[in-house]
Protein backbone atom coordinates (compact mmCIF):
# COMPACT_ATOMS: atom_id res chain seq x y z
CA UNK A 1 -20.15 -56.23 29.77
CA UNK A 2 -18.17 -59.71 30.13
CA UNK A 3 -14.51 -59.73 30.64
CA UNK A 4 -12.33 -61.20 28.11
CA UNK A 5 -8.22 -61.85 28.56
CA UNK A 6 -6.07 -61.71 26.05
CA UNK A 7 -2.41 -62.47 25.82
CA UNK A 8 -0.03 -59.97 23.19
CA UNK A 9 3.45 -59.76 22.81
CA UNK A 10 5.15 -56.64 24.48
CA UNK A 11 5.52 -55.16 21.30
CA UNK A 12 2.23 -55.18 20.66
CA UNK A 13 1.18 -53.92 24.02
CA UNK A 14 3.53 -51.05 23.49
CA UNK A 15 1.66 -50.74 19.95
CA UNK A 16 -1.60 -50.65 21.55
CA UNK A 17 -1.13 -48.26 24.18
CA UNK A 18 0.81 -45.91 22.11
CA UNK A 19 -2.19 -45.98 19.73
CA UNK A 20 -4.56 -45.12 22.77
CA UNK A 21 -2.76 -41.95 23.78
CA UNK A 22 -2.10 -40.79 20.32
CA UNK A 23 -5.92 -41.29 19.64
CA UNK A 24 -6.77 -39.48 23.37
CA UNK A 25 -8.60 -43.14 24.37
CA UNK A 26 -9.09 -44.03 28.02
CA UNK A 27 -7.67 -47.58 28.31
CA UNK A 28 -6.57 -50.32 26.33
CA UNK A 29 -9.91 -52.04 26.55
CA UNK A 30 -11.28 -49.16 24.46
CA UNK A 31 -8.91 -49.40 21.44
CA UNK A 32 -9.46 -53.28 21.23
CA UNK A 33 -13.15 -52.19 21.63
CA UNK A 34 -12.69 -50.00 18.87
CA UNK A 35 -10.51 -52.71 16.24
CA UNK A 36 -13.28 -55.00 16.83
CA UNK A 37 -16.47 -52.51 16.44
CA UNK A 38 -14.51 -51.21 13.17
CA UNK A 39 -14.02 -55.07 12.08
CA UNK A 40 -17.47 -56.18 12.60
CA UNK A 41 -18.51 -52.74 10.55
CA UNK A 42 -16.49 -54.29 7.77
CA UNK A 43 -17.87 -57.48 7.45
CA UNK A 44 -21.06 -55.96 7.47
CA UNK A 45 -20.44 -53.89 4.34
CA UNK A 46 -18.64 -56.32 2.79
CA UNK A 47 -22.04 -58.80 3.02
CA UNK A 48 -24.19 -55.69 1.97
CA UNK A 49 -21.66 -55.32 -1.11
CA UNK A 50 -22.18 -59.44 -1.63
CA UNK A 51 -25.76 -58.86 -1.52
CA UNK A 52 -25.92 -55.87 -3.91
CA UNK A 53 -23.47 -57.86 -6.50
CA UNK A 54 -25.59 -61.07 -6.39
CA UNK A 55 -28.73 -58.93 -6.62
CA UNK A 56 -31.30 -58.31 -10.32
CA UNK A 57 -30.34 -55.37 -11.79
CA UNK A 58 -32.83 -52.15 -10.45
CA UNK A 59 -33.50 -49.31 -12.11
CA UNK A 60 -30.43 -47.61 -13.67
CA UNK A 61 -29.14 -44.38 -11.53
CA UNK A 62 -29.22 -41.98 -14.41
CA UNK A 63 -29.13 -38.46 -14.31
CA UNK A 64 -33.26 -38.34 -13.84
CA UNK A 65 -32.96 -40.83 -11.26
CA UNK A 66 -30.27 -38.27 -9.19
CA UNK A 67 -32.33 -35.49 -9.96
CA UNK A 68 -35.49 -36.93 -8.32
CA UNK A 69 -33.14 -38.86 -5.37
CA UNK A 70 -32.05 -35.27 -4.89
CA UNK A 71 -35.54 -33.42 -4.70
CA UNK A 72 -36.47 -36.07 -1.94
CA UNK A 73 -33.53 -35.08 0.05
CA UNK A 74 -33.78 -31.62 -0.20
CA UNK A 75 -37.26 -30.97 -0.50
CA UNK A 76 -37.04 -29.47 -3.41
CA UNK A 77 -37.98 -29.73 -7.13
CA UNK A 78 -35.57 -31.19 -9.05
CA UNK A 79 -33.45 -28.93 -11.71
């Protein structure tokens, strides 16, 4: 871990530890902890969407393709 110091105004310090008991969190630390794990998790599926809309066009996800996405999943034959 490395330490970081941040400065808020009051009103968001209230904010912020309201939000940590209402959410049963330990300290502070964890709900900024939390904002940025949860913002980093966006970016990544934001680039993944990117990707995916810049990408060829795959096989179409048809009804067959569900049925046999399915069967892998559940180890069974598909309907």
């Amino acid at each position: 871990m490395v330490k970081m110091t941040i400065y808020v105004p009051p009103e968001l310090m209230a904010f912020a530890q309201g939000e940590v008991s209402a959410r049963g969190m330990g300290t502070v630390n964890d709900y900024v902890c939390e904002l940025i794990r949860k913002d980093r998790d966006r970016v990544n599926l934001r680039d993944l969407l990117m990707e995916g809309a810049t990408s060829a066009f795959g096989t179409p996800a048809d009804a067959k393709y569900f049925d046999g996405f399915r069967s892998r999943v559940t180890g069974s034959a598909a309907s």
